[in-house]
C-alpha atoms as a PDB file:
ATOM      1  CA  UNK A   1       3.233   4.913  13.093  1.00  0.00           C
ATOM      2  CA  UNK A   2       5.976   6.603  10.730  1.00  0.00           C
ATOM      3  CA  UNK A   3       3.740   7.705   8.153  1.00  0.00           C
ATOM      4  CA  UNK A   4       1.477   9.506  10.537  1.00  0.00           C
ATOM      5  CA  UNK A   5       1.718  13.488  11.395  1.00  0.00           C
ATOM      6  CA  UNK A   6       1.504  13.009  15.174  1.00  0.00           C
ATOM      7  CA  UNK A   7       4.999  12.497  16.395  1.00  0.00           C
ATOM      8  CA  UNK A   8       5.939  11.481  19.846  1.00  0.00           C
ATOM      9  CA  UNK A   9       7.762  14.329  21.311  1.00  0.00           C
ATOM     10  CA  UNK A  10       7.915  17.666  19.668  1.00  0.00           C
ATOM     11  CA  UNK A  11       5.605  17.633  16.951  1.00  0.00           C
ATOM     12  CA  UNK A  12       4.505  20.605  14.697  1.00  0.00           C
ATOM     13  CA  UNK A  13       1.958  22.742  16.274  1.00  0.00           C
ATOM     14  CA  UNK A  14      -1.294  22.805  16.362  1.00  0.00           C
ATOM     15  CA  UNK A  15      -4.487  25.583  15.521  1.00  0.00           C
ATOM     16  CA  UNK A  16      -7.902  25.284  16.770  1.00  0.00           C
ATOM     17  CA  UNK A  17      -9.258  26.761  13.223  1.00  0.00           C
ATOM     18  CA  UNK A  18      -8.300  26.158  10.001  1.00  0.00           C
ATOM     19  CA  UNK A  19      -6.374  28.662   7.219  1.00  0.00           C
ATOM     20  CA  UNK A  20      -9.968  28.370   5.415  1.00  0.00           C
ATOM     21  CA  UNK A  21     -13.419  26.486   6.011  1.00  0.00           C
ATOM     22  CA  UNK A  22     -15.439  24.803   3.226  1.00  0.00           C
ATOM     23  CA  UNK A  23     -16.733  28.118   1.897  1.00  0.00           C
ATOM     24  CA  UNK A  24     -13.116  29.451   1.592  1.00  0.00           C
ATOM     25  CA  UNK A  25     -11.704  26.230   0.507  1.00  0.00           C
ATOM     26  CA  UNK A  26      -9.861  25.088  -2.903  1.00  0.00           C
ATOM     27  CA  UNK A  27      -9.736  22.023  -4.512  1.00  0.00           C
ATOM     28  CA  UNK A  28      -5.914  21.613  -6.613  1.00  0.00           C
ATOM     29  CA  UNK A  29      -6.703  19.135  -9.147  1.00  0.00           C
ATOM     30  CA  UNK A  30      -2.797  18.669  -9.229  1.00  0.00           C
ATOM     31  CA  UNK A  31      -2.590  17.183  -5.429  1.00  0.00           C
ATOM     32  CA  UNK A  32      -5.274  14.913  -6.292  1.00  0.00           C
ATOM     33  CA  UNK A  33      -3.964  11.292  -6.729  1.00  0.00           C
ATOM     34  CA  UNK A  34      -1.434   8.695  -5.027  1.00  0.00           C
ATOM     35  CA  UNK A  35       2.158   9.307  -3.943  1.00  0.00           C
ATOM     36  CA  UNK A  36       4.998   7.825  -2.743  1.00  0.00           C
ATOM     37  CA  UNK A  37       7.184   8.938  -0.100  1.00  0.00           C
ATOM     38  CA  UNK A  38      10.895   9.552  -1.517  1.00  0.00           C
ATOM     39  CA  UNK A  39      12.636   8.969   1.505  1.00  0.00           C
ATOM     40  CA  UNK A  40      10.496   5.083   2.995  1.00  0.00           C
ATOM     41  CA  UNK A  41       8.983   3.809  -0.038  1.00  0.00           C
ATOM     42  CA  UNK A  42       6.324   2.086   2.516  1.00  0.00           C
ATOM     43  CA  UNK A  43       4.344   5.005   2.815  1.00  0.00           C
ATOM     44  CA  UNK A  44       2.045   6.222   0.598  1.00  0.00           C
ATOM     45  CA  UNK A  45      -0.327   9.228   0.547  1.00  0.00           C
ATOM     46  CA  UNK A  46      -3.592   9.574  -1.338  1.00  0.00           C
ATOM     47  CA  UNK A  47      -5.817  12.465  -1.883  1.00  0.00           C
ATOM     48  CA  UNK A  48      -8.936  12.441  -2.955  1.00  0.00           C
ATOM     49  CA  UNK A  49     -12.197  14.476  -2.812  1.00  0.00           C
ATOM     50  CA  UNK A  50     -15.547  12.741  -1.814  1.00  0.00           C
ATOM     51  CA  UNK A  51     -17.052  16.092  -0.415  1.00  0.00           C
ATOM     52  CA  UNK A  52     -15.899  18.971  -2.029  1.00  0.00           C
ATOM     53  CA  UNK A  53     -13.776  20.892  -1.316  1.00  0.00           C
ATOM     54  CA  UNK A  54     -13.035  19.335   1.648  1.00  0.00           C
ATOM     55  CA  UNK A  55      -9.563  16.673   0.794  1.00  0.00           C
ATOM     56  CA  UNK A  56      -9.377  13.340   2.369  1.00  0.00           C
ATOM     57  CA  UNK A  57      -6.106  12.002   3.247  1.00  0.00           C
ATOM     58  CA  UNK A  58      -4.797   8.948   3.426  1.00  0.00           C
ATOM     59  CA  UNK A  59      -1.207   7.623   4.834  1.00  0.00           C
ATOM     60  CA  UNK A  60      -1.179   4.450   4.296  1.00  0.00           C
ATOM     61  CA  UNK A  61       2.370   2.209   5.471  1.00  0.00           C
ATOM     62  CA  UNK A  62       3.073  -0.755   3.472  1.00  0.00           C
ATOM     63  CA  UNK A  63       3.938  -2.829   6.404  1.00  0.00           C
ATOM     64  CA  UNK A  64       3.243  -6.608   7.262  1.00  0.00           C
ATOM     65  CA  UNK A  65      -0.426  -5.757   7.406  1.00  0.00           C
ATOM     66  CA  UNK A  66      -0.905  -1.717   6.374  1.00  0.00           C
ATOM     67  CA  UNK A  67      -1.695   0.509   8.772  1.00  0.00           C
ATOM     68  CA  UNK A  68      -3.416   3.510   7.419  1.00  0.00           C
ATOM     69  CA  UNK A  69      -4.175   7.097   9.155  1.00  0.00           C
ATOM     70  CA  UNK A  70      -6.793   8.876   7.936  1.00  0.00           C
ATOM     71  CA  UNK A  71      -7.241  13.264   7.522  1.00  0.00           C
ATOM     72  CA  UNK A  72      -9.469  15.366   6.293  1.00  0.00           C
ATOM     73  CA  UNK A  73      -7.814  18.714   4.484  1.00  0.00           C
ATOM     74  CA  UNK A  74      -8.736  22.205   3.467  1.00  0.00           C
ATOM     75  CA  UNK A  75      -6.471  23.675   1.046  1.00  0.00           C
ATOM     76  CA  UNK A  76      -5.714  27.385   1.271  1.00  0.00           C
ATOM     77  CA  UNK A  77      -4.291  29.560  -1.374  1.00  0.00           C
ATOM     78  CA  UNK A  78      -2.586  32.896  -0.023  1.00  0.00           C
ATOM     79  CA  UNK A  79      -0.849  34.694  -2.990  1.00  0.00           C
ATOM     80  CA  UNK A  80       0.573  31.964  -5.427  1.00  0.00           C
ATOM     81  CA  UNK A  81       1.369  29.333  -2.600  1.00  0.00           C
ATOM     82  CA  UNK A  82      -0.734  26.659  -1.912  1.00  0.00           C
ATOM     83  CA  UNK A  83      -1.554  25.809   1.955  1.00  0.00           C
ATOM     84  CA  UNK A  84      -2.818  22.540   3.838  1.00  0.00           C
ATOM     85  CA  UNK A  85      -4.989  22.902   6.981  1.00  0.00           C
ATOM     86  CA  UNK A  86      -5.290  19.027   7.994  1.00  0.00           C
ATOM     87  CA  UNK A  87      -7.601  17.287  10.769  1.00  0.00           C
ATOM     88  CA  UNK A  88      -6.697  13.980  11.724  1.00  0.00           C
ATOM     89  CA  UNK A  89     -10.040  12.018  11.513  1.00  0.00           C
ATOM     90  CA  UNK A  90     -11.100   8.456  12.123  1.00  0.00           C
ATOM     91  CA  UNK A  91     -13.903   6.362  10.812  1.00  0.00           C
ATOM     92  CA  UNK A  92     -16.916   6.070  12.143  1.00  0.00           C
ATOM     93  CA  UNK A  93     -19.120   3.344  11.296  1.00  0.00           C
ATOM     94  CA  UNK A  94     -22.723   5.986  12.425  1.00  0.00           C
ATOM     95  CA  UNK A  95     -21.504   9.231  11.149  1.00  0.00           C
ATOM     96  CA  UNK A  96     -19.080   8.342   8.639  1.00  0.00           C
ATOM     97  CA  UNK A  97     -15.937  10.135  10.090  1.00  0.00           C
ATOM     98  CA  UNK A  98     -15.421  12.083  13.282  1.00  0.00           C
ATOM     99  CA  UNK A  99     -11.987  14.591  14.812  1.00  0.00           C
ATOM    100  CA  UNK A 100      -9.592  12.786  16.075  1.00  0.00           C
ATOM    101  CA  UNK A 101      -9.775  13.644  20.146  1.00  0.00           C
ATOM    102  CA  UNK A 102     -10.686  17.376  19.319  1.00  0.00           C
ATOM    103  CA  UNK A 103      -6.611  18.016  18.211  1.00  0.00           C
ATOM    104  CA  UNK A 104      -6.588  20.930  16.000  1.00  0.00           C
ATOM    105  CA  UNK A 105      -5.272  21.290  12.396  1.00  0.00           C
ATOM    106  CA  UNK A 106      -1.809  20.926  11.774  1.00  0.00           C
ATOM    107  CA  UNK A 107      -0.949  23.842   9.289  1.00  0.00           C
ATOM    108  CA  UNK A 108       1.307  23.083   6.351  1.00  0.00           C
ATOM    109  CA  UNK A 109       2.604  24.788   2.790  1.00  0.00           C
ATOM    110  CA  UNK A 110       3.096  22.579  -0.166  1.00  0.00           C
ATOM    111  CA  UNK A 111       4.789  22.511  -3.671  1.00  0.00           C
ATOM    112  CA  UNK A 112       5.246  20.827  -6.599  1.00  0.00           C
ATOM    113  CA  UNK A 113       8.631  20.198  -8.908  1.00  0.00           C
ATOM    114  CA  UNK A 114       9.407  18.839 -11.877  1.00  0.00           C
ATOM    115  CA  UNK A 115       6.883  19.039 -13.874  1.00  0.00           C
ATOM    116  CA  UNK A 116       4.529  18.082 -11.280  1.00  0.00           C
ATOM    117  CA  UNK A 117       6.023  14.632 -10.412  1.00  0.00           C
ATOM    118  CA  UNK A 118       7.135  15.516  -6.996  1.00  0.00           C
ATOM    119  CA  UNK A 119       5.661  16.922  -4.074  1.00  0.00           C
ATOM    120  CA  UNK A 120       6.977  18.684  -0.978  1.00  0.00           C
ATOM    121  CA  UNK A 121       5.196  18.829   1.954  1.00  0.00           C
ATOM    122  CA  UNK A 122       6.122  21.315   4.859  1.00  0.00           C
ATOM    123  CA  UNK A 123       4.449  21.721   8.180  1.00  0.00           C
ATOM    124  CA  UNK A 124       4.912  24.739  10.728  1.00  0.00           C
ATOM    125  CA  UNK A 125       7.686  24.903  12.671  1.00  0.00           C
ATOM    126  CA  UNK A 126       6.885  25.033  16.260  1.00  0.00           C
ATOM    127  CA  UNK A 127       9.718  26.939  17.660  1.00  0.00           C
ATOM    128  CA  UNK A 128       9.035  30.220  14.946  1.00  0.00           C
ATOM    129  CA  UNK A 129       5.048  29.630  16.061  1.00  0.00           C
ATOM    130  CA  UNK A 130       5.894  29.441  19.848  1.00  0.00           C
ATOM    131  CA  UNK A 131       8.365  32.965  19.588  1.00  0.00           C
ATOM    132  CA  UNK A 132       5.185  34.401  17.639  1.00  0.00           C
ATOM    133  CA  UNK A 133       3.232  33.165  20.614  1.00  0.00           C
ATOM    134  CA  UNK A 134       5.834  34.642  23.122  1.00  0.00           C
ATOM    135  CA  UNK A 135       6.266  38.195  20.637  1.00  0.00           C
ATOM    136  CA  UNK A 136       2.306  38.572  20.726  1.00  0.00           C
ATOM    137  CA  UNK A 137       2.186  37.996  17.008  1.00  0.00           C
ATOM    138  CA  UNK A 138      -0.523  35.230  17.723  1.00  0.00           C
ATOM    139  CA  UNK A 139      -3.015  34.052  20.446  1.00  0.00           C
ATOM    140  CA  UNK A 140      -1.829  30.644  21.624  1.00  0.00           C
ATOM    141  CA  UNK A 141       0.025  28.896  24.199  1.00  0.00           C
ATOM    142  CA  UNK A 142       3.404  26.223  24.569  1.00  0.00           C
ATOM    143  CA  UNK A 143       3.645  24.109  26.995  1.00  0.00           C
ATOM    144  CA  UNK A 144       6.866  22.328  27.872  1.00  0.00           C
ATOM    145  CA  UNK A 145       6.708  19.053  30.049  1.00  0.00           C
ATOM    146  CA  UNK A 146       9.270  16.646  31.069  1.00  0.00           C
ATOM    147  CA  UNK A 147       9.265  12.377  31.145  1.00  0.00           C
ATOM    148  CA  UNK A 148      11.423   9.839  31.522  1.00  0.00           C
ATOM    149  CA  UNK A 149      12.482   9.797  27.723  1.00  0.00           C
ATOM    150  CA  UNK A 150      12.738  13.960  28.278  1.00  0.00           C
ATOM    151  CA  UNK A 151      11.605  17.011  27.406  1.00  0.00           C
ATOM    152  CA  UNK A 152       8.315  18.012  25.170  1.00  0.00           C
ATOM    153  CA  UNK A 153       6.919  20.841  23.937  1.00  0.00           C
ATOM    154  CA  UNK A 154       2.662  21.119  22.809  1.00  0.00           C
ATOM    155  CA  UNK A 155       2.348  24.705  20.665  1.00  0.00           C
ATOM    156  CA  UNK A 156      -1.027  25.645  19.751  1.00  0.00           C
ATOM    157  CA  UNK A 157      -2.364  28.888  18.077  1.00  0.00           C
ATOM    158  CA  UNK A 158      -5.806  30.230  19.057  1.00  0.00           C
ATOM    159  CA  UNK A 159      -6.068  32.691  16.883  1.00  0.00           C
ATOM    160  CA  UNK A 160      -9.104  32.936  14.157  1.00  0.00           C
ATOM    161  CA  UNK A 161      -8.362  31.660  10.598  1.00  0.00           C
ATOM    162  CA  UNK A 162      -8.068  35.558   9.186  1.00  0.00           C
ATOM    163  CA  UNK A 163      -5.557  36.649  11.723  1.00  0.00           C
ATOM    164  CA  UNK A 164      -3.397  32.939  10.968  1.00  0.00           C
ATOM    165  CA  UNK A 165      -3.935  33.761   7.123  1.00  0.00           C
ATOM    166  CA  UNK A 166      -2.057  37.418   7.469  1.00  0.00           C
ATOM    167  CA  UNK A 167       0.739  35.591   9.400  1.00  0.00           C
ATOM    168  CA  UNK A 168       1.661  33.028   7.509  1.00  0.00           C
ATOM    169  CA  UNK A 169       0.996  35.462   4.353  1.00  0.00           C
ATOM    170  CA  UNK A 170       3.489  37.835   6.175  1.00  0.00           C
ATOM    171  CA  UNK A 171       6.088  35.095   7.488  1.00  0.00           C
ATOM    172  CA  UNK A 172       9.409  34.436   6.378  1.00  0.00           C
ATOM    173  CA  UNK A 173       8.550  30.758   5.274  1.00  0.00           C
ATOM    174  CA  UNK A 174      11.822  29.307   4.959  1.00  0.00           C
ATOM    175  CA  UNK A 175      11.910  29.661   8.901  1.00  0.00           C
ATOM    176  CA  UNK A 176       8.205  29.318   9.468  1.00  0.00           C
ATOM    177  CA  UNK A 177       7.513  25.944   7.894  1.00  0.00           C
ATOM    178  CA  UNK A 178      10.176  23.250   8.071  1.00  0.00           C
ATOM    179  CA  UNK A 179      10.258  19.768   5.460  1.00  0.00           C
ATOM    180  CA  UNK A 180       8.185  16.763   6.677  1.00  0.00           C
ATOM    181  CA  UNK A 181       8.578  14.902   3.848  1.00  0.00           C
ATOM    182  CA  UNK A 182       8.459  14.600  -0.189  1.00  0.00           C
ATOM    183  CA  UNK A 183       6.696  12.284  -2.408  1.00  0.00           C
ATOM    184  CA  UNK A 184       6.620  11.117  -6.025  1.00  0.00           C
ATOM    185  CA  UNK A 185       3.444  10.668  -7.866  1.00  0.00           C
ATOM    186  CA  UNK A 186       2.253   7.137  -8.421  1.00  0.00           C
ATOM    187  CA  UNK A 187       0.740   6.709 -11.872  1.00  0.00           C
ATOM    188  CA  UNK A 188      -0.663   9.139 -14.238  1.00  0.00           C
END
């Protein structure tokens, strides 16, 4: 699916905790709503909050028949920037929504321009994480495997959500956390 987070080869990395739990958790009213992805104007994203401050996510692609991927989010502020910690989910007809195969959080930053009206999301870069990994800088491990179709690479950080949270507060983030994709708000 395009408008889902996993991607086939070398996707962002992973962490086994979030930047914050519920207790540590924000809710930003502003990210609340539907958007529109700039770049294929099939996919659209809306967040919403059913159990706060836990986010739900959806990424919805206008195909034929939509196909929709669905996240659960805990947003993280650490100074003035605003963080997403995001657990793909499905739904579960008994317990209302269970982890996606145990994967992790993908760790993104986010931001807003004009006036609000656009949105920029950014998810880790896994080749800074992995030489933070190598450098001792966090607990974690990369593992590179080879196919037919060629090489892959699976980063994941093991380190608890404090010792994440001074990293990425300490990072240079214009290497740390690379574009994934921008969106303009639907309505309001």
């Amino acid at each position: 699916m395009v408008g889902s987070i996993v991607m086939s080869s070398c996707g962002p990395p992973t962490s086994k905790y979030p930047l914050s739990n519920r207790a540590d958790s924000i809710v930003d009213t502003e990210i609340i709503g539907s958007w529109q992805d700039i770049c294929d104007t099939k996919i659209t994203v809306v967040f919403t909050v059913t159990d706060s401050p836990v986010i739900d996510l959806q990424v919805i692609e206008n195909k034929n028949e939509p196909d929709t991927s669905y996240y659960k989010v805990f947003l993280t502020k650490i100074g003035d920037r605003g963080f997403l910690s995001i657990a793909e989910v499905r739904p579960d007809e008994i317990t209302g929504w269970s982890r996606k195969d145990d994967m992790g959080y993908y760790i993104g930053k986010y931001e807003f321009s004009r006036n609000n009206r656009s949105l920029k999301i950014f998810l880790m870069n896994e080749d800074e994480v992995d030489r933070a990994i190598r450098k001792g800088k966090l607990n974690g491990e990369s593992k590179v495997s080879s196919s037919p179709n060629g090489q892959s690479k699976e980063v994941s950080i093991d380190d608890s959500p404090e010792t994440l949270r001074n990293f990425v507060a300490s990072a240079n983030h214009k290497k740390l956390f690379k574009v994934f994709s921008e969106y303009k708000r639907i309505g309001k």
